[in-house]
Every structure is written in C-alpha cells, then in structure tokens.
C-alpha atoms as a PDB file:
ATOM      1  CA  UNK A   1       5.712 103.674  19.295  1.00  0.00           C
ATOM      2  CA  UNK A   2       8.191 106.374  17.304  1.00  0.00           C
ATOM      3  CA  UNK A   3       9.113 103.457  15.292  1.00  0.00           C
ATOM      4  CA  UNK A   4       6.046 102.353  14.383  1.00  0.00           C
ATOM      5  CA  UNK A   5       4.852 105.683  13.482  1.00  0.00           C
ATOM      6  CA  UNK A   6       7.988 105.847  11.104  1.00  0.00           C
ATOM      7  CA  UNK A   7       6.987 102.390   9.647  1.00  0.00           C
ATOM      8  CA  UNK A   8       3.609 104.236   8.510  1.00  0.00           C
ATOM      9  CA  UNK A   9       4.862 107.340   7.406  1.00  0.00           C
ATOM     10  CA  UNK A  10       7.356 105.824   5.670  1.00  0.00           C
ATOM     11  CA  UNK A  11       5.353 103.437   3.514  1.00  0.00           C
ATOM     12  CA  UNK A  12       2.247 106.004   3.650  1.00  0.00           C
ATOM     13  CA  UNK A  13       0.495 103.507   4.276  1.00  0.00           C
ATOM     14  CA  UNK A  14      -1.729 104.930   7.560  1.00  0.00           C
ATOM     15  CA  UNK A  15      -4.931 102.934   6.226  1.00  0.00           C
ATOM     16  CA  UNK A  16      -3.143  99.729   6.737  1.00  0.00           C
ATOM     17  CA  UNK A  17      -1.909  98.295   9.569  1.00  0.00           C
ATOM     18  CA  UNK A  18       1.372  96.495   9.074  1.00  0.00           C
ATOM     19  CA  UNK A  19       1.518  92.053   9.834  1.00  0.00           C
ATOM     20  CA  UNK A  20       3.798  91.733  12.997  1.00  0.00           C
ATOM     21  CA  UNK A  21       6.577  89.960  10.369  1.00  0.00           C
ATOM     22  CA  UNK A  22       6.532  93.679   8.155  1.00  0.00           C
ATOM     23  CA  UNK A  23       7.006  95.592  11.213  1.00  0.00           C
ATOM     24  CA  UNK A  24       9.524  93.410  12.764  1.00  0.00           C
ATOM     25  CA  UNK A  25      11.657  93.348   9.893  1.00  0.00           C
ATOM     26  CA  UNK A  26      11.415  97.187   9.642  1.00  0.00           C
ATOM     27  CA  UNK A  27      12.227  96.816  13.257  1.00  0.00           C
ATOM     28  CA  UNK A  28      15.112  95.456  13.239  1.00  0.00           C
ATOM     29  CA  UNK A  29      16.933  97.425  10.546  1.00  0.00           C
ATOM     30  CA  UNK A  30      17.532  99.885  13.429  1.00  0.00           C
ATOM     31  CA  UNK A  31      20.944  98.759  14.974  1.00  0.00           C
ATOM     32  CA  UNK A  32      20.134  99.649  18.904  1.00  0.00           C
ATOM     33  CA  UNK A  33      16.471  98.251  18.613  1.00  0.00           C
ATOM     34  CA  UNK A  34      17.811  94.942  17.382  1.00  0.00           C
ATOM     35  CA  UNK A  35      20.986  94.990  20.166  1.00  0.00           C
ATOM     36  CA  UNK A  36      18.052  95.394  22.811  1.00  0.00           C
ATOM     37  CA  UNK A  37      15.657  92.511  21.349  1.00  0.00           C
ATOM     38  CA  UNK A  38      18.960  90.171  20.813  1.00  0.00           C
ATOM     39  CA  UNK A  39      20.021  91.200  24.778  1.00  0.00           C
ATOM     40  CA  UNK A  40      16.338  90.200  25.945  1.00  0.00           C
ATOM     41  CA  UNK A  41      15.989  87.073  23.858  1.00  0.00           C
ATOM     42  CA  UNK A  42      17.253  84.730  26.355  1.00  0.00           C
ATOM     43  CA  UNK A  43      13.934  86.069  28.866  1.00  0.00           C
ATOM     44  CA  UNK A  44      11.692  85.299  26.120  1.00  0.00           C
ATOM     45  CA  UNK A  45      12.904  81.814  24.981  1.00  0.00           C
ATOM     46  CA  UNK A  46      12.548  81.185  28.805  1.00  0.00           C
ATOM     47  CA  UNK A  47       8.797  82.308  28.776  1.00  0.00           C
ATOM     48  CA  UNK A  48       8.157  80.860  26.124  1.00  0.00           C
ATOM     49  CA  UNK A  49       8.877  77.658  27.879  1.00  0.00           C
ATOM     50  CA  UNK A  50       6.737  78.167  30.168  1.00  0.00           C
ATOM     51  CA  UNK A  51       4.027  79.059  28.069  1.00  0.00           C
ATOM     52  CA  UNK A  52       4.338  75.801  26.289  1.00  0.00           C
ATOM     53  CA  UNK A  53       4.576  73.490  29.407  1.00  0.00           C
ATOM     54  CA  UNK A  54       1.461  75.405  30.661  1.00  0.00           C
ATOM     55  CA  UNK A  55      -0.160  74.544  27.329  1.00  0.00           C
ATOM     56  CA  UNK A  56       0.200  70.894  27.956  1.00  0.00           C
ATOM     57  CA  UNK A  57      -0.464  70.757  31.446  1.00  0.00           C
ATOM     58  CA  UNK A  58      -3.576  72.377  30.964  1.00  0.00           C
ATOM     59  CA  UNK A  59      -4.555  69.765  27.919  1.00  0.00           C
ATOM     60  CA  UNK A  60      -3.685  67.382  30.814  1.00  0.00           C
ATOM     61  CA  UNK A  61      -5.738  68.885  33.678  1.00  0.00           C
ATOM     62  CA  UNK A  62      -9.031  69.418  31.628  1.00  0.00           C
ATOM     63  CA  UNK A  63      -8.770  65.581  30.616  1.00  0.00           C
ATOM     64  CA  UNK A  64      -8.552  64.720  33.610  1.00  0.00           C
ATOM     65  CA  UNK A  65     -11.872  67.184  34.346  1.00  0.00           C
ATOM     66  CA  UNK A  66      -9.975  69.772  36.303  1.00  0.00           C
ATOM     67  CA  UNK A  67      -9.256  73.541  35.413  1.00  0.00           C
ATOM     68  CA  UNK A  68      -5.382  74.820  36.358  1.00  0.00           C
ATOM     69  CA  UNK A  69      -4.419  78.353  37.535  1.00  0.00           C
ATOM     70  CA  UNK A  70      -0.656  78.845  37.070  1.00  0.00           C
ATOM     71  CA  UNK A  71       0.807  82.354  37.724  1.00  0.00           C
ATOM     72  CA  UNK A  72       4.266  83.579  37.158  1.00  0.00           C
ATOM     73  CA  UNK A  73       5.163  86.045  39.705  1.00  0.00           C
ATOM     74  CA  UNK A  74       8.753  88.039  39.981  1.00  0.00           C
ATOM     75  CA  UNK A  75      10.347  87.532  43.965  1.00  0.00           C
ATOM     76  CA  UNK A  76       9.775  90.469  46.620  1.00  0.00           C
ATOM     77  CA  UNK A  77      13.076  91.724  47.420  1.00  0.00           C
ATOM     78  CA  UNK A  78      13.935  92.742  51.159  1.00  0.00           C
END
C-alpha cells in the first residue's frame, strides 16, 4: 500500500489510477520488493497452472452440460 501511495505522490497524479503494467514497473525498481516477487514466482507459475487447466476443464464440463466446482485448499497440519 506505502508503495502505491509513493507511485501517486510521486507522479501527482492522485486523479488517475495507475494500469497494473505502470505500477508494476514502478514496483519493481525497489530492490527488496522485486527479491520477494522473484522468491514467490515459482507459487504463482504453479497457480497459474491450475487456473488454466480449470479453464479447460470447465469448457469441457459445460459441453458436456455439467457445471464443475474445483477448490484449492492448503493441508491441515497435526
């Protein structure tokens, strides 16, 4: 949130919101935000995966006239 509020103030621009390619770009000019976001990139490739194979499989089930519920849920630890 800090560095989106810096994003504004620094292009005094608080009347327009920035495209999520401005901000990222601005993003990732700071050195520890863009360590974290390379460190987390391997989660999000993986989701997006899944997000893509849901995709199809739900092209799949409504042609076949059915509706799929597919949730993604972390494991309980004892």
């Amino acid at each position: 949130m800090l560095l989106f509020y810096k994003f504004f103030v620094k292009n005094k621009t608080m009347n327009k919101r920035p495209t999520f390619e401005e901000f990222k770009k601005e993003a990732m000019k700071d050195e520890e935000l863009r360590a974290e976001y390379e460190s987390l990139r391997p989660e999000f490739e993986l989701l997006e995966k899944f997000i893509r194979a849901r995709k199809k499989l739900s092209k799949i089930a409504d042609a076949l006239g059915y509706s799929i519920k597919i949730s993604l849920e972390p494991k309980k630890r004892r």
